[in-house]
PDB file of N, CA and C in Angstrom:
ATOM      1  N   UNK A   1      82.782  94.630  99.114  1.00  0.00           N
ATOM      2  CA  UNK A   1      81.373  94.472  99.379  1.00  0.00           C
ATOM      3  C   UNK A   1      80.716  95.859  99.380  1.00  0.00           C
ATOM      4  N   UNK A   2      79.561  96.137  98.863  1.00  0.00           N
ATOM      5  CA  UNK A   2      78.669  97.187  98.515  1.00  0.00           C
ATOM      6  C   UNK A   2      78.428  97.579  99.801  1.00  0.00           C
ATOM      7  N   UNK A   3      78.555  99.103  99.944  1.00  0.00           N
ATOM      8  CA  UNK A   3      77.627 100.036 101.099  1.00  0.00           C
ATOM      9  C   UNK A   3      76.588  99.979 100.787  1.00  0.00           C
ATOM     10  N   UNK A   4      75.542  99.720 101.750  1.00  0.00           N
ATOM     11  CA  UNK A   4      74.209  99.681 101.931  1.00  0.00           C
ATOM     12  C   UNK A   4      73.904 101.642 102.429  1.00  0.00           C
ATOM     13  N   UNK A   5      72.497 101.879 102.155  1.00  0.00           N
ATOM     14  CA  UNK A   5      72.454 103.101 102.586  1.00  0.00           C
ATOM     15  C   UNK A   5      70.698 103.536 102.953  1.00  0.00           C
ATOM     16  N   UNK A   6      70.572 104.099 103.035  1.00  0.00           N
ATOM     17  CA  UNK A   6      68.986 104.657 102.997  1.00  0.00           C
ATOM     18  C   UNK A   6      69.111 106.184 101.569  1.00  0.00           C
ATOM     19  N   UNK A   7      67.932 106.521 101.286  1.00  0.00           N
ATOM     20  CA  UNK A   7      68.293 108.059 100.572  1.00  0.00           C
ATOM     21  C   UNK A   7      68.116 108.942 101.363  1.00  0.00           C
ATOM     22  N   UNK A   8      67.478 109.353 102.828  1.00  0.00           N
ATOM     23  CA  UNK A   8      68.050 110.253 103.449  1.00  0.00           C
ATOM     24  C   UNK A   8      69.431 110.197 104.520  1.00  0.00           C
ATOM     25  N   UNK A   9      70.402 108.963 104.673  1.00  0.00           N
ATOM     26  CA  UNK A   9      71.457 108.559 105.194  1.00  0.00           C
ATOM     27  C   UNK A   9      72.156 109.065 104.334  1.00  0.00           C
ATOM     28  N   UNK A  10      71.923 108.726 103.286  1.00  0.00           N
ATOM     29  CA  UNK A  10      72.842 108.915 101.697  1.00  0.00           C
ATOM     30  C   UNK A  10      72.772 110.767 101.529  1.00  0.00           C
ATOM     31  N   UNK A  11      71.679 111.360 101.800  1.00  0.00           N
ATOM     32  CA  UNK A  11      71.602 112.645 101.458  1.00  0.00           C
ATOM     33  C   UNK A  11      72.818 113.371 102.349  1.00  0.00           C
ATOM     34  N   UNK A  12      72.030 113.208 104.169  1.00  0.00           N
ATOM     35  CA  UNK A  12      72.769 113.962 105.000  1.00  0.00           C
ATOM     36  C   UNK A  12      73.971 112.943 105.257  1.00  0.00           C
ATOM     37  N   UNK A  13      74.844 112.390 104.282  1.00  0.00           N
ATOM     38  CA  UNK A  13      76.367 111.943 104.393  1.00  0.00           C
ATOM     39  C   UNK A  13      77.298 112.152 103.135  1.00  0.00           C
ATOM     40  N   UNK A  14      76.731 112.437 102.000  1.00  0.00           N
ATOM     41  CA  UNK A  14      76.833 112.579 100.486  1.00  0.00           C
ATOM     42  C   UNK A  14      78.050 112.073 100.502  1.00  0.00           C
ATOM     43  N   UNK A  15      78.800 113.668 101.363  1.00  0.00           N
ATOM     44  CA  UNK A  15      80.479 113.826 101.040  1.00  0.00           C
ATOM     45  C   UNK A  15      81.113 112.545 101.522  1.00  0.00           C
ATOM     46  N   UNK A  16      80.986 111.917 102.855  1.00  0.00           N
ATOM     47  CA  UNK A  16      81.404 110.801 103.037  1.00  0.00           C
ATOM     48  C   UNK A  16      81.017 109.780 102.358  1.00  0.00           C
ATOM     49  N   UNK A  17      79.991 109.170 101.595  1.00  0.00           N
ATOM     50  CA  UNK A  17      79.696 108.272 100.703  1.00  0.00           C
ATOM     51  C   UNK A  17      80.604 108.598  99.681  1.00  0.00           C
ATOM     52  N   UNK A  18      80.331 109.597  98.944  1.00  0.00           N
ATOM     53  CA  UNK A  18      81.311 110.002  97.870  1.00  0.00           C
ATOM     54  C   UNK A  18      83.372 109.693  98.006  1.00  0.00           C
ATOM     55  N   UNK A  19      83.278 110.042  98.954  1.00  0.00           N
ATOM     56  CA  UNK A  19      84.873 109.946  99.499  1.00  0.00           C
ATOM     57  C   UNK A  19      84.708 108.616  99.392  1.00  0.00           C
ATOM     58  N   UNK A  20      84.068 107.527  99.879  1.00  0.00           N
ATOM     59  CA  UNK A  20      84.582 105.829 100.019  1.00  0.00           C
ATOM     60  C   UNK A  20      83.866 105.529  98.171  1.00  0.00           C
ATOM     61  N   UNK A  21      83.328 106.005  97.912  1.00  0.00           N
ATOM     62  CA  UNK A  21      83.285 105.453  96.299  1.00  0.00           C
ATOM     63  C   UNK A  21      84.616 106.326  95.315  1.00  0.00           C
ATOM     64  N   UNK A  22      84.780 106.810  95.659  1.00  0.00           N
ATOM     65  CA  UNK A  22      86.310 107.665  95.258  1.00  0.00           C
ATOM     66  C   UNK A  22      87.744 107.051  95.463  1.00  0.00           C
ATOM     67  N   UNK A  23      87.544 107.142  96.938  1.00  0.00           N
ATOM     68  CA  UNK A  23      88.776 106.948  97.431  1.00  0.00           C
ATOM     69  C   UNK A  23      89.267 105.321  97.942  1.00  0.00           C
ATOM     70  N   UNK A  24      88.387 104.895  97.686  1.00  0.00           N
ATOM     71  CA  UNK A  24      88.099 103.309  98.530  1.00  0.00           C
ATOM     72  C   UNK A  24      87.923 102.376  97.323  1.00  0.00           C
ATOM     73  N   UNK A  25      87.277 102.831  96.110  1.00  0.00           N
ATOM     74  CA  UNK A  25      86.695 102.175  95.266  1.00  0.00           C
ATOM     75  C   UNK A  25      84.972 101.925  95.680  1.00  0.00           C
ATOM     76  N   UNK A  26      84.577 102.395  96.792  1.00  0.00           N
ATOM     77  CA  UNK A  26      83.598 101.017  97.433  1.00  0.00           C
ATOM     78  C   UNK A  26      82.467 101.429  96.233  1.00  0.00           C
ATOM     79  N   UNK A  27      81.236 100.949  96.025  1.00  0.00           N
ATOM     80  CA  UNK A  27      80.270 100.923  95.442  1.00  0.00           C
ATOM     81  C   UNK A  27      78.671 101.173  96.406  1.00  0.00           C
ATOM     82  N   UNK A  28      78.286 101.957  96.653  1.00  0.00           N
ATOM     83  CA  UNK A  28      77.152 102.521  97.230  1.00  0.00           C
ATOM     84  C   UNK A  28      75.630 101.913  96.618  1.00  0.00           C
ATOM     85  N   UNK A  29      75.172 101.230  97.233  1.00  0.00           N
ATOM     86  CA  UNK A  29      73.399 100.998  97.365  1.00  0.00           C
ATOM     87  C   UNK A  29      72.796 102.035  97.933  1.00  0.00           C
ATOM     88  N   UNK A  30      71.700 102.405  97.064  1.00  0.00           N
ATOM     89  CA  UNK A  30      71.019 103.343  97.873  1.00  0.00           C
ATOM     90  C   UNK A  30      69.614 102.820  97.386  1.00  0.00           C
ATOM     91  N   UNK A  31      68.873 102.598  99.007  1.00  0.00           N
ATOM     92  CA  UNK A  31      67.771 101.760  98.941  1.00  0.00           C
ATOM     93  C   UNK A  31      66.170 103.135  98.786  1.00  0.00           C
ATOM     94  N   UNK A  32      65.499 102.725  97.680  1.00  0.00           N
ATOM     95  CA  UNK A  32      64.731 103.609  97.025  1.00  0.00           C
ATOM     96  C   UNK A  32      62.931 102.993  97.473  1.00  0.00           C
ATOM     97  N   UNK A  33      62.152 103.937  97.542  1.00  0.00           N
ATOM     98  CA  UNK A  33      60.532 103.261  97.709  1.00  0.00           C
ATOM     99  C   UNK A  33      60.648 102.301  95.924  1.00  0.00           C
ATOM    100  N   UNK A  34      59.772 101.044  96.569  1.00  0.00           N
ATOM    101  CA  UNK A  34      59.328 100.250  96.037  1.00  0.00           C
ATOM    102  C   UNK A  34      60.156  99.006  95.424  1.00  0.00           C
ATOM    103  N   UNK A  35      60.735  99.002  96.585  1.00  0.00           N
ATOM    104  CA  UNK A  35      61.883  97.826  96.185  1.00  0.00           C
ATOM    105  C   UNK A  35      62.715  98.067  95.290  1.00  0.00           C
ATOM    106  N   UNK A  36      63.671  99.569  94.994  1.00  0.00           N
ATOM    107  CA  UNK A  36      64.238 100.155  94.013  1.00  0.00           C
ATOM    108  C   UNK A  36      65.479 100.217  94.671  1.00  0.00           C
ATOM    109  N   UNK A  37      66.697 100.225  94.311  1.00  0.00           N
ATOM    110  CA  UNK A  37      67.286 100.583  94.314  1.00  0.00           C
ATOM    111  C   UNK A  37      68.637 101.654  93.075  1.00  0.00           C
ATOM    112  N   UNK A  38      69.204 102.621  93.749  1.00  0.00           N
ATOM    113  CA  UNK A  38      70.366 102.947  92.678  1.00  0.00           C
ATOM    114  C   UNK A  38      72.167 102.569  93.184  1.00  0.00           C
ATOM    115  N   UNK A  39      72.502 102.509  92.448  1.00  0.00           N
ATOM    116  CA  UNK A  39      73.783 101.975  92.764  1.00  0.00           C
ATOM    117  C   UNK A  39      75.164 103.571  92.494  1.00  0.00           C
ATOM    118  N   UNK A  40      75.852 104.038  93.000  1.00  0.00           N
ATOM    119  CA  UNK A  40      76.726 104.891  93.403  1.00  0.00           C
ATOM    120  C   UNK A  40      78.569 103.956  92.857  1.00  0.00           C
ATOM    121  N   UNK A  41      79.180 104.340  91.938  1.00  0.00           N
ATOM    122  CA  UNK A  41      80.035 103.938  92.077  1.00  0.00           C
ATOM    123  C   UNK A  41      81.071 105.333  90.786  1.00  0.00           C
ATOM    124  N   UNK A  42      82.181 104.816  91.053  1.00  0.00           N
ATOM    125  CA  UNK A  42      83.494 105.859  90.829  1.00  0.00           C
ATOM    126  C   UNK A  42      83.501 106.014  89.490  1.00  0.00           C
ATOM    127  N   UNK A  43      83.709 107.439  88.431  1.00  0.00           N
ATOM    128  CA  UNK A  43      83.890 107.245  86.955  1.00  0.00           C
ATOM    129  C   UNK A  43      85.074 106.456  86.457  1.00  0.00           C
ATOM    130  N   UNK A  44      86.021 106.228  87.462  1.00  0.00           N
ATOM    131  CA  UNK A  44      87.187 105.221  86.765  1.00  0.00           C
ATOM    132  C   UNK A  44      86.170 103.588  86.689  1.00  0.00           C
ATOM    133  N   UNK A  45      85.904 103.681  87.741  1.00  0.00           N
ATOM    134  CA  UNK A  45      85.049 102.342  88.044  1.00  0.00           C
ATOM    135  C   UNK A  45      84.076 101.927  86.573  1.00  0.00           C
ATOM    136  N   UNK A  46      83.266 103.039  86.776  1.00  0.00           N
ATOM    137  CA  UNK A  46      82.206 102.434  85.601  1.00  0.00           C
ATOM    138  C   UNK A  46      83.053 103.054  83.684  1.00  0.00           C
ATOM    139  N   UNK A  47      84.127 103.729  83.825  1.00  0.00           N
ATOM    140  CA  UNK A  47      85.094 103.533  82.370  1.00  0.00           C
ATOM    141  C   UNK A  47      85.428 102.115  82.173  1.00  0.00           C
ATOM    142  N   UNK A  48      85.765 101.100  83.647  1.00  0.00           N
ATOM    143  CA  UNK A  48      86.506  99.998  83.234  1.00  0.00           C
ATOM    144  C   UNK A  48      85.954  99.474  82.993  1.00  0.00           C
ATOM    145  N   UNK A  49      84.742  99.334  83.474  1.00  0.00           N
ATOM    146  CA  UNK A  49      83.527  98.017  83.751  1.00  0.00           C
ATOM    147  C   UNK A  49      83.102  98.323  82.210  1.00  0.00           C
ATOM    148  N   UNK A  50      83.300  99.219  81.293  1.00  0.00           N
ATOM    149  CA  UNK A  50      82.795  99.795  80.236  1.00  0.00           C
ATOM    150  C   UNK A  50      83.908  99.113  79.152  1.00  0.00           C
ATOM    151  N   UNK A  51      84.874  99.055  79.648  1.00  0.00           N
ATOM    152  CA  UNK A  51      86.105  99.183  78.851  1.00  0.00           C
ATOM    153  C   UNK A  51      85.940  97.310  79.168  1.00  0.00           C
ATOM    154  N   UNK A  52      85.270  96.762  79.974  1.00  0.00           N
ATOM    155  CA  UNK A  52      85.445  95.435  79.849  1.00  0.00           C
ATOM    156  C   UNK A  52      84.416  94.736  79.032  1.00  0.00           C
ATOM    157  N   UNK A  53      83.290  95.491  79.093  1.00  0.00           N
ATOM    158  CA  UNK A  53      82.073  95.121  78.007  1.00  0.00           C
ATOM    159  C   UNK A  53      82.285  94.811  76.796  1.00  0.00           C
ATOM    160  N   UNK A  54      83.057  95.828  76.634  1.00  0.00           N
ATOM    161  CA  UNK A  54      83.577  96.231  74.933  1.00  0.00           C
ATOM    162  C   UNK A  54      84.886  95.565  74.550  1.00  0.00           C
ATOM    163  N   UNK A  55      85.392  95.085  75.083  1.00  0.00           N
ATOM    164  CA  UNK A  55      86.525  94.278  75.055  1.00  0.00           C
ATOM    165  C   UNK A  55      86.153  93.134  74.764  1.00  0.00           C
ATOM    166  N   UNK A  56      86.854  92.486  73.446  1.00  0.00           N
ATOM    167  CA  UNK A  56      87.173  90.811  72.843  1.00  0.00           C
ATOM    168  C   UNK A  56      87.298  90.485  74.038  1.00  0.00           C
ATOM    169  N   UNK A  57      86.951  89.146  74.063  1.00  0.00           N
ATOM    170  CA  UNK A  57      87.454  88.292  75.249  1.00  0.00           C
ATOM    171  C   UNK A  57      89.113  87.627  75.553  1.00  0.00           C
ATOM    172  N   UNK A  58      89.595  87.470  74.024  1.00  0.00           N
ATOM    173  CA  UNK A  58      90.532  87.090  74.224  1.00  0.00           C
ATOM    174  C   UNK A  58      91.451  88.047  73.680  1.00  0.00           C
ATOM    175  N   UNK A  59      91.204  89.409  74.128  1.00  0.00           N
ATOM    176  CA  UNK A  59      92.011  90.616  73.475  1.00  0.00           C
ATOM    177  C   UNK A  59      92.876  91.197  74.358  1.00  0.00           C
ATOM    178  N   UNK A  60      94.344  91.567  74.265  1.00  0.00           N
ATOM    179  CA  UNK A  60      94.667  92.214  75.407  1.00  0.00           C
ATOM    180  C   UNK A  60      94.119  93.374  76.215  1.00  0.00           C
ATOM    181  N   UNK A  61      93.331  94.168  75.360  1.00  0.00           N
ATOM    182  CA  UNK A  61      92.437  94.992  76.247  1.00  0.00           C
ATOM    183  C   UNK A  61      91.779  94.163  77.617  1.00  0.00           C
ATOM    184  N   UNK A  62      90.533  93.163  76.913  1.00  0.00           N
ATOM    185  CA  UNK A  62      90.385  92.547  77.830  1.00  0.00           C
ATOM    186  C   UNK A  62      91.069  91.734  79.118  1.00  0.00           C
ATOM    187  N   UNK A  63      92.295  91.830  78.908  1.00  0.00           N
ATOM    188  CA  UNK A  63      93.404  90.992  79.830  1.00  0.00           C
ATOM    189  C   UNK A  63      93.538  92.072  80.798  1.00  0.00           C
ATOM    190  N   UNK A  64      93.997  93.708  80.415  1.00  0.00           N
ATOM    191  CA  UNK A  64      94.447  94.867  80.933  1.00  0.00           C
ATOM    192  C   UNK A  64      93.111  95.316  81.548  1.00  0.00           C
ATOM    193  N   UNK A  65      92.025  95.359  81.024  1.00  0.00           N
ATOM    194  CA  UNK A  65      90.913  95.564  81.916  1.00  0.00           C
ATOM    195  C   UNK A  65      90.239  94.870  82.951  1.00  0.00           C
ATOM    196  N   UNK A  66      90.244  93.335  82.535  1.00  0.00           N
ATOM    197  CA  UNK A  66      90.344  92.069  83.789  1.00  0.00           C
ATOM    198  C   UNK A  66      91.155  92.610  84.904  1.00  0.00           C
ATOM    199  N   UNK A  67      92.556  93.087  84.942  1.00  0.00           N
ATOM    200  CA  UNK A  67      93.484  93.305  85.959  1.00  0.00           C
ATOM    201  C   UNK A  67      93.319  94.182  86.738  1.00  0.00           C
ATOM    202  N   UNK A  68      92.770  95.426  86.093  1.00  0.00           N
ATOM    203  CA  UNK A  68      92.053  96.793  86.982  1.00  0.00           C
ATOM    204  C   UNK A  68      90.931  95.792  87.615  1.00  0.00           C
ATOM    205  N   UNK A  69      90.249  95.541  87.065  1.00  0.00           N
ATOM    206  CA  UNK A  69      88.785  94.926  87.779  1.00  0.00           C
ATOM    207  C   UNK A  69      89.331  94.192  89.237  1.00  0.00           C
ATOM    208  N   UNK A  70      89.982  93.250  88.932  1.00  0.00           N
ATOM    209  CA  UNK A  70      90.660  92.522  89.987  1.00  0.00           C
ATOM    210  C   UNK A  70      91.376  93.316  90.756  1.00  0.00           C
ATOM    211  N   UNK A  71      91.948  94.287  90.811  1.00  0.00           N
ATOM    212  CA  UNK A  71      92.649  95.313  91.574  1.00  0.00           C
ATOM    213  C   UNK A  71      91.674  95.806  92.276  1.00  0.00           C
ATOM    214  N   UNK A  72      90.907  97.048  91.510  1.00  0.00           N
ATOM    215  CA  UNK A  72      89.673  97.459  92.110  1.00  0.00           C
ATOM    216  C   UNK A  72      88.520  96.017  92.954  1.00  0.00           C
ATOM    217  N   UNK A  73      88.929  95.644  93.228  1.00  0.00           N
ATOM    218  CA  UNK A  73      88.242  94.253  93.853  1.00  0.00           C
ATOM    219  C   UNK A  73      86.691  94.027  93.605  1.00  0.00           C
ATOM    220  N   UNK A  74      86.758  94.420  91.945  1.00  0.00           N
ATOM    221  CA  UNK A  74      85.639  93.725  92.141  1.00  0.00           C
ATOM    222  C   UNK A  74      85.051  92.675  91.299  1.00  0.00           C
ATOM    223  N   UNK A  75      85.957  91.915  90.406  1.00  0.00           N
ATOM    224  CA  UNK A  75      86.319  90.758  90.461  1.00  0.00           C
ATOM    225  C   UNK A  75      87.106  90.275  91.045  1.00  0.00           C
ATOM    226  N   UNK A  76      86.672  88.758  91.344  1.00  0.00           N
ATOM    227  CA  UNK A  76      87.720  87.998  92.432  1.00  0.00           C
ATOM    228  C   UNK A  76      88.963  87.753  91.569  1.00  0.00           C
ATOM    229  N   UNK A  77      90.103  87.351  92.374  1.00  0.00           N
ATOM    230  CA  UNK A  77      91.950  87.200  91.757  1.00  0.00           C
ATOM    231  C   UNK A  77      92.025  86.001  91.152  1.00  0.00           C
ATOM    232  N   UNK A  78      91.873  85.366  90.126  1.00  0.00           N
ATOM    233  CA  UNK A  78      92.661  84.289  89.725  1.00  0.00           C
ATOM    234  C   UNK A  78      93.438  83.166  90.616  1.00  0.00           C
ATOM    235  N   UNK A  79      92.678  81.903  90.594  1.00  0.00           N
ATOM    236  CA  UNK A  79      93.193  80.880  92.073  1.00  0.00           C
ATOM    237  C   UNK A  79      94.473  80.668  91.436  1.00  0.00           C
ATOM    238  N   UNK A  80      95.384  80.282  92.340  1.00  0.00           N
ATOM    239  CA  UNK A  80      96.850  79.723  92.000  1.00  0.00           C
ATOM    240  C   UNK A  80      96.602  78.289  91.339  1.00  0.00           C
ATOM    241  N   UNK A  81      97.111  77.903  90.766  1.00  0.00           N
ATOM    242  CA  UNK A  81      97.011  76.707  90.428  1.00  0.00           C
ATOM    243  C   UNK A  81      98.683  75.898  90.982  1.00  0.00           C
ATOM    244  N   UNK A  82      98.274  74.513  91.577  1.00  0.00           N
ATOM    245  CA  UNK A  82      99.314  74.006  92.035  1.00  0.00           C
ATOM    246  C   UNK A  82     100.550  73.505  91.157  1.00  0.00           C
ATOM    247  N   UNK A  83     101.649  73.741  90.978  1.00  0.00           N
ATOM    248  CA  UNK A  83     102.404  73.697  89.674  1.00  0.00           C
ATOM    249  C   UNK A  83     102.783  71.750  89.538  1.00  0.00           C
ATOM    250  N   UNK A  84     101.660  70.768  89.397  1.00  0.00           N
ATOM    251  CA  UNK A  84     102.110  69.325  89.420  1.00  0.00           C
ATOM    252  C   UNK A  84     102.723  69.036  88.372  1.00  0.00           C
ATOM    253  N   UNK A  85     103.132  67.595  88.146  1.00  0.00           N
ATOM    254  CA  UNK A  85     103.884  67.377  86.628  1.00  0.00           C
ATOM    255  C   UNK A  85     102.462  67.125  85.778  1.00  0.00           C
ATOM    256  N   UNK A  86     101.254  66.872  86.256  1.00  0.00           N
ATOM    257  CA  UNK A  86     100.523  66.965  85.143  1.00  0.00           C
ATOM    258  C   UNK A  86     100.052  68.293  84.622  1.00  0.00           C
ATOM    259  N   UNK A  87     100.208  69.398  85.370  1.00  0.00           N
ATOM    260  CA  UNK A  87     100.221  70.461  85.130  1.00  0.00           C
ATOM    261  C   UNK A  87     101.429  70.702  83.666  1.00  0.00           C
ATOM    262  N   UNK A  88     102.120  70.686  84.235  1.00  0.00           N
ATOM    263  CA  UNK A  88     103.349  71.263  83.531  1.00  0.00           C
ATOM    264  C   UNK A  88     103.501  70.072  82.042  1.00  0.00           C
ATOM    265  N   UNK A  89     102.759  69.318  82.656  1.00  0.00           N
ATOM    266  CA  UNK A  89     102.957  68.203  81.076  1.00  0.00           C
ATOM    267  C   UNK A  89     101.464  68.786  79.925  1.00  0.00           C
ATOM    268  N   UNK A  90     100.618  69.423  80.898  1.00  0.00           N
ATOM    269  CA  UNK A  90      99.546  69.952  79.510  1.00  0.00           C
ATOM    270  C   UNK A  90      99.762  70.759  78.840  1.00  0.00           C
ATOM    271  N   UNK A  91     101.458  71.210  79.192  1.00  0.00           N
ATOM    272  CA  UNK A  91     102.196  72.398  78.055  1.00  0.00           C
ATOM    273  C   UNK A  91     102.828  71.578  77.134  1.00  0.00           C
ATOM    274  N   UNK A  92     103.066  69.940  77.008  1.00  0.00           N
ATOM    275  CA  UNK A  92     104.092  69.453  76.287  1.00  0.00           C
ATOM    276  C   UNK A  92     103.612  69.385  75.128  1.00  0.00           C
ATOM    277  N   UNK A  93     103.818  69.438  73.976  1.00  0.00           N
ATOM    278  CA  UNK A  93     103.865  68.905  72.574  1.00  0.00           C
ATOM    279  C   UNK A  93     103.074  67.256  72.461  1.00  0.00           C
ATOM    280  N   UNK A  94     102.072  66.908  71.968  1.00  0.00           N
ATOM    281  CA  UNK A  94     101.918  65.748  72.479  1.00  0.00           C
ATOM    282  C   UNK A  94     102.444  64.437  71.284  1.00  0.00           C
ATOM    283  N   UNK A  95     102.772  63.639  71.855  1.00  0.00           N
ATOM    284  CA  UNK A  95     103.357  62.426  70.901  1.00  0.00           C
ATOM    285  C   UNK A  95     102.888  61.572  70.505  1.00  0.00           C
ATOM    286  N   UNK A  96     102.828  62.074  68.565  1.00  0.00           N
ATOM    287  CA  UNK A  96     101.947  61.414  67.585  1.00  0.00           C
ATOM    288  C   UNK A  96     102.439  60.339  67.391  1.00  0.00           C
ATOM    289  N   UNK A  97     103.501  59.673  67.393  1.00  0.00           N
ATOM    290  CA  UNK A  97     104.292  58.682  66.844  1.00  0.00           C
ATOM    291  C   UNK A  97     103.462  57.341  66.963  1.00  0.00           C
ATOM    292  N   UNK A  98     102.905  57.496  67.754  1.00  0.00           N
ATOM    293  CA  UNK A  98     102.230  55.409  67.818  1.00  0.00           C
ATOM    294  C   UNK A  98     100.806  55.874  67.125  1.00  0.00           C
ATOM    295  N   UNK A  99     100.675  56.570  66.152  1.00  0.00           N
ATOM    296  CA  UNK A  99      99.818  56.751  65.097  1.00  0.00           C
ATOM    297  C   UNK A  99     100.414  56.102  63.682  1.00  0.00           C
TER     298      UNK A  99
END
């Protein structure tokens, strides 16, 4: 979840903002006149988020950059799925024969 901030909170704390977008991953709001805001986040952070733009969807890039994202938490993890037999039967080969 995003740090909220003011721009003079943000000024006289920099180094500590900087350290939790660094070291934390976190992502910094910084609330601006006129209903503005700018957003503060890590150069690995915005390479991936970059590296996910540009990525096929169904490309392994995109798979390897999904996984950072999800690491860096900021996409959510992939739900488990419960392993049922209808599960495991939407892998089977399906049977043409009574055609």
């Amino acid at each position: 979840m995003p740090i909220a901030s003011t721009q003079s909170d943000f000024r006289n704390h920099i180094k500590d903002y900087l350290d939790k977008v660094n070291d934390e991953n976190q992502t910094v709001l910084i609330a601006r006149s006129n209903q503005r805001a700018a957003a503060v986040i890590s150069q690995e952070q915005l390479n991936t988020l970059l590296e996910a733009v540009n990525a096929k969807e169904d490309s392994l890039d995109y798979a390897i950059t999904r996984d950072k994202l999800i690491e860096m938490h900021i996409l959510p993890d992939d739900p488990i799925v419960e392993p049922t037999d209808d599960y495991w039967n939407s892998f089977k080969p399906k049977d043409n024969s009574n055609q």
